[in-house]
N, C-alpha and C. Protein backbone atom coordinates (compact mmCIF):
# COMPACT_ATOMS: atom_id res chain seq x y z
N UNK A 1 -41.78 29.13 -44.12
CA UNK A 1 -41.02 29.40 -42.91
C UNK A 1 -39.61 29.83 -43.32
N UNK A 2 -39.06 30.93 -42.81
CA UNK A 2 -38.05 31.17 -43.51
C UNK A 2 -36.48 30.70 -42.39
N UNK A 3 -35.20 30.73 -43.23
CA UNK A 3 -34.87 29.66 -42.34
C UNK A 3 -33.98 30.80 -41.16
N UNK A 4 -33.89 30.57 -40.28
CA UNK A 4 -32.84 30.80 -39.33
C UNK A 4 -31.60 31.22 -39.38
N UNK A 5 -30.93 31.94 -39.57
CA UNK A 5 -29.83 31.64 -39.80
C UNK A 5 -28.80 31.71 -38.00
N UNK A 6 -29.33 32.20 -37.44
CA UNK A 6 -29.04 32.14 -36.21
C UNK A 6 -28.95 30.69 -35.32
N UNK A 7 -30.00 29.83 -35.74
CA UNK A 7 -30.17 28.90 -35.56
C UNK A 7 -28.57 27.71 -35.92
N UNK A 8 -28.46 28.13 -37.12
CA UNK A 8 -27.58 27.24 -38.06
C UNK A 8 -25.89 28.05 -37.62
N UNK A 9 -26.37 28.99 -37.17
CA UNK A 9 -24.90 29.52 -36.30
C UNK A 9 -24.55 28.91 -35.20
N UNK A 10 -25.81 28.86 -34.06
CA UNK A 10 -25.40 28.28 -33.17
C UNK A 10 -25.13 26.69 -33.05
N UNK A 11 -25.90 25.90 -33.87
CA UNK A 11 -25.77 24.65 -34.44
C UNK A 11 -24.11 24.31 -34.59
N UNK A 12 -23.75 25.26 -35.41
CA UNK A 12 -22.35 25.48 -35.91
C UNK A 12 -21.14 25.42 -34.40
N UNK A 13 -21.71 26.53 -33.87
CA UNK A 13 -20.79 26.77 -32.06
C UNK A 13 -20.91 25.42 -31.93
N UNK A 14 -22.02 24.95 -31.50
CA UNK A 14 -22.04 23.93 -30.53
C UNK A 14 -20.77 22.70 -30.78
N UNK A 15 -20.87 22.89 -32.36
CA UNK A 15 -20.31 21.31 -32.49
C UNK A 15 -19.07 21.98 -32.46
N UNK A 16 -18.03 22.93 -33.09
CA UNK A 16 -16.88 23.53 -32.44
C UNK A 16 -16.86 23.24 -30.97
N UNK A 17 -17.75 24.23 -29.88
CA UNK A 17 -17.48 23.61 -29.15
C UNK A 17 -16.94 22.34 -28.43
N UNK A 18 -18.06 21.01 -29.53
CA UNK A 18 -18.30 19.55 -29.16
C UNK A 18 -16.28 19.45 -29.18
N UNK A 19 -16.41 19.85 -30.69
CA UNK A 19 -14.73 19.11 -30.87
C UNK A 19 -14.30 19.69 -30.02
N UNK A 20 -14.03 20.85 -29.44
CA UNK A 20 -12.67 21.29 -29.08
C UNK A 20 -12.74 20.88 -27.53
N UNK A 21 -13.81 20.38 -26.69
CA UNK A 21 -13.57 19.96 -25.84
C UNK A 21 -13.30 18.10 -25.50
N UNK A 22 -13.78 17.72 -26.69
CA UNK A 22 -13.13 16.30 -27.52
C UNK A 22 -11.60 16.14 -27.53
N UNK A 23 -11.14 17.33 -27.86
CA UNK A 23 -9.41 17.40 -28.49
C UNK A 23 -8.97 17.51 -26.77
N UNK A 24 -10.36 18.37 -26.13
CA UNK A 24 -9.03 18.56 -24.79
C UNK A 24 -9.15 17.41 -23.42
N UNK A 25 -10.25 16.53 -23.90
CA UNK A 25 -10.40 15.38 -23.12
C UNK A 25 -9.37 14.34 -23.71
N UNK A 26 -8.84 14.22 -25.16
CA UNK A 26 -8.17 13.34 -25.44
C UNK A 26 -6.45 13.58 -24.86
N UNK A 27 -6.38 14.92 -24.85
CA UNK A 27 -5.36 15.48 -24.38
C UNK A 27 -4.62 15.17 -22.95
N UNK A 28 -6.43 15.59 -21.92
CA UNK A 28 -5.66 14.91 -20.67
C UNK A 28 -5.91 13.07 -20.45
N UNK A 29 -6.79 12.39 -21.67
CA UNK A 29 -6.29 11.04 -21.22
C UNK A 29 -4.88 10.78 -21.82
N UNK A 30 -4.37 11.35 -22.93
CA UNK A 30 -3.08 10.98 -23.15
C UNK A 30 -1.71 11.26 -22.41
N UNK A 31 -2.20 12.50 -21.15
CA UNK A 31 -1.43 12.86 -20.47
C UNK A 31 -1.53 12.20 -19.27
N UNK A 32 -2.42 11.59 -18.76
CA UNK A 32 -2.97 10.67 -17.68
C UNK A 32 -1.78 9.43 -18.33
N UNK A 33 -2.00 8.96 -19.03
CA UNK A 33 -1.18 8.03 -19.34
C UNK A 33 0.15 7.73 -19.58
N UNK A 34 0.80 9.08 -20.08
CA UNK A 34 2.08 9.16 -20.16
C UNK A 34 2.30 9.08 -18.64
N UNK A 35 1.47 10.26 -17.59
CA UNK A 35 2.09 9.93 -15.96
C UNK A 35 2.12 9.04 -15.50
N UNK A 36 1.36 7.84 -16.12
CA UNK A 36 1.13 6.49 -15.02
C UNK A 36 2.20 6.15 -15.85
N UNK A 37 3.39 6.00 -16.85
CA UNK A 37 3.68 5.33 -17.84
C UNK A 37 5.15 5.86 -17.12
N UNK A 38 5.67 7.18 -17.02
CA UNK A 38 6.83 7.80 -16.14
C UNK A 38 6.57 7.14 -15.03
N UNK A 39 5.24 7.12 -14.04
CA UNK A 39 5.80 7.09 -12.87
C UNK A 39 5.80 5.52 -12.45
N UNK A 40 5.72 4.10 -13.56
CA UNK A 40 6.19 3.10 -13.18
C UNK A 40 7.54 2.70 -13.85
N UNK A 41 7.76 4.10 -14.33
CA UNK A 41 9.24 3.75 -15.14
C UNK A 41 10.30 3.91 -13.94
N UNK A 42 9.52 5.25 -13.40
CA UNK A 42 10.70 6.08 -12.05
C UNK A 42 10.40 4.72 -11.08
N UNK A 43 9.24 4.12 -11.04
CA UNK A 43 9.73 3.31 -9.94
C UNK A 43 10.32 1.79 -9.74
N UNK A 44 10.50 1.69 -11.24
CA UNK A 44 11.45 0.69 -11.68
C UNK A 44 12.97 1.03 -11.55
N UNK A 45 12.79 2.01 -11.82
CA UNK A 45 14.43 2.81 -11.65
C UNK A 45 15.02 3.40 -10.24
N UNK A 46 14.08 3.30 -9.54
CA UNK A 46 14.10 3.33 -8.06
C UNK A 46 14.61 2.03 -7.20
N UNK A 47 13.79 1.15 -7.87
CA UNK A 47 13.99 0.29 -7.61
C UNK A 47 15.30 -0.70 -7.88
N UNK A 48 15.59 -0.45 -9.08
CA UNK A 48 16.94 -1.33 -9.99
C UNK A 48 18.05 -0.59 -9.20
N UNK A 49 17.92 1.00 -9.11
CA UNK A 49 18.98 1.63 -8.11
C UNK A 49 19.02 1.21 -6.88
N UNK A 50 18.17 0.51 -5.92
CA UNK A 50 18.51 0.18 -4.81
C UNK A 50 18.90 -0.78 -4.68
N UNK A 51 18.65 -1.92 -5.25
CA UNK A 51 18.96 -3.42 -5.77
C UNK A 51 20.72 -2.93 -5.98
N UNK A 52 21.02 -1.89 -7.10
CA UNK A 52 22.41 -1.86 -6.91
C UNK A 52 23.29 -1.44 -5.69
N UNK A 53 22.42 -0.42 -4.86
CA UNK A 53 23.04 0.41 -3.88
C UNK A 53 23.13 -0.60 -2.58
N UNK A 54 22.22 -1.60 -2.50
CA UNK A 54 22.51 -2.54 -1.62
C UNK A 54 23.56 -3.46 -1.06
N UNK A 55 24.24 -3.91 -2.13
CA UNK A 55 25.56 -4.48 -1.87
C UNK A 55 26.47 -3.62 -1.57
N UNK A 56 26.66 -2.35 -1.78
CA UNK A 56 27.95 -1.69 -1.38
C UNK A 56 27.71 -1.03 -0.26
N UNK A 57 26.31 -0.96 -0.01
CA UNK A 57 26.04 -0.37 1.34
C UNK A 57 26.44 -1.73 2.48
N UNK A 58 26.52 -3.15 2.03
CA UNK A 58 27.22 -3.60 2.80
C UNK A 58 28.54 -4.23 2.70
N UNK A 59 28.92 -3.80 1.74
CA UNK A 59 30.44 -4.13 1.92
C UNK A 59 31.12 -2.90 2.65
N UNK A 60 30.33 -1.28 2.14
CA UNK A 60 30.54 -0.39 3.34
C UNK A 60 30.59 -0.61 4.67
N UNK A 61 29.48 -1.17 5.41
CA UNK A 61 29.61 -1.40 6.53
C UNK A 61 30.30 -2.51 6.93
N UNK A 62 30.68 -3.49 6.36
CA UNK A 62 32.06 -4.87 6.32
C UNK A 62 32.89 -3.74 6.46
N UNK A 63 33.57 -2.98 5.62
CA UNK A 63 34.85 -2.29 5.63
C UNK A 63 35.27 -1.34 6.72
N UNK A 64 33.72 -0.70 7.37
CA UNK A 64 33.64 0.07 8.42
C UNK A 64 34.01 -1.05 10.07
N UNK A 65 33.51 -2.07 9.81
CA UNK A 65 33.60 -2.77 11.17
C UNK A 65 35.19 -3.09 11.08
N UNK A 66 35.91 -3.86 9.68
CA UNK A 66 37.56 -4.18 9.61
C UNK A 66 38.36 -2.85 10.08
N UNK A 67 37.42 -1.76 9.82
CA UNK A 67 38.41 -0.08 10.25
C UNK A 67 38.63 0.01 11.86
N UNK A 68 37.33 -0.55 12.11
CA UNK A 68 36.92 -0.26 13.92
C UNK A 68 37.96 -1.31 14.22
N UNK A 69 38.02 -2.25 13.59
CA UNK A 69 38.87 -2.94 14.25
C UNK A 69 40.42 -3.10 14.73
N UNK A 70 40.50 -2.23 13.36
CA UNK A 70 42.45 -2.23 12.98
C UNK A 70 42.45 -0.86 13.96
N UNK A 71 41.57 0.04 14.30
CA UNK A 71 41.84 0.92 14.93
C UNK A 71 42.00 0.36 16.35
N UNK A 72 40.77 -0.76 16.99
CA UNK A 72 41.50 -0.78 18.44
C UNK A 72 42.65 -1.84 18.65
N UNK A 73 43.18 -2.13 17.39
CA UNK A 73 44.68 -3.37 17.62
C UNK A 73 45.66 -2.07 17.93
């Protein structure tokens, strides 16, 4: 039987193929992960920013009511 060589070509594709869609599944789980990895960073940082923005948003409005006030003396 003589051998194939067509055979041993496509043998060859396939597993190229195999890897290179290997490389591009590892690709988007590593990119899946970096997004979940940003987007509990952004919402830590969302968060730590409002935690700060909170107090001055009410000493703002303290300072706004002492204004209303000195305005109707």
């Amino acid at each position: 039987m003589p051998f194939d060589h067509n055979l041993k070509t496509r043998w060859y594709q396939e597993k190229d193929d195999l890897l290179k869609l290997r490389t591009e599944w590892w690709t988007v789980v590593h990119a899946k992960k970096q997004l979940t990895l940003n987007f509990k960073q952004l919402r830590q940082t969302s968060s730590d920013a409002l935690s700060e923005l909170e107090p001055l948003l009410k000493k703002a409005e303290v300072f706004g009511h002492q204004a209303r006030e000195k305005l109707r003396k």
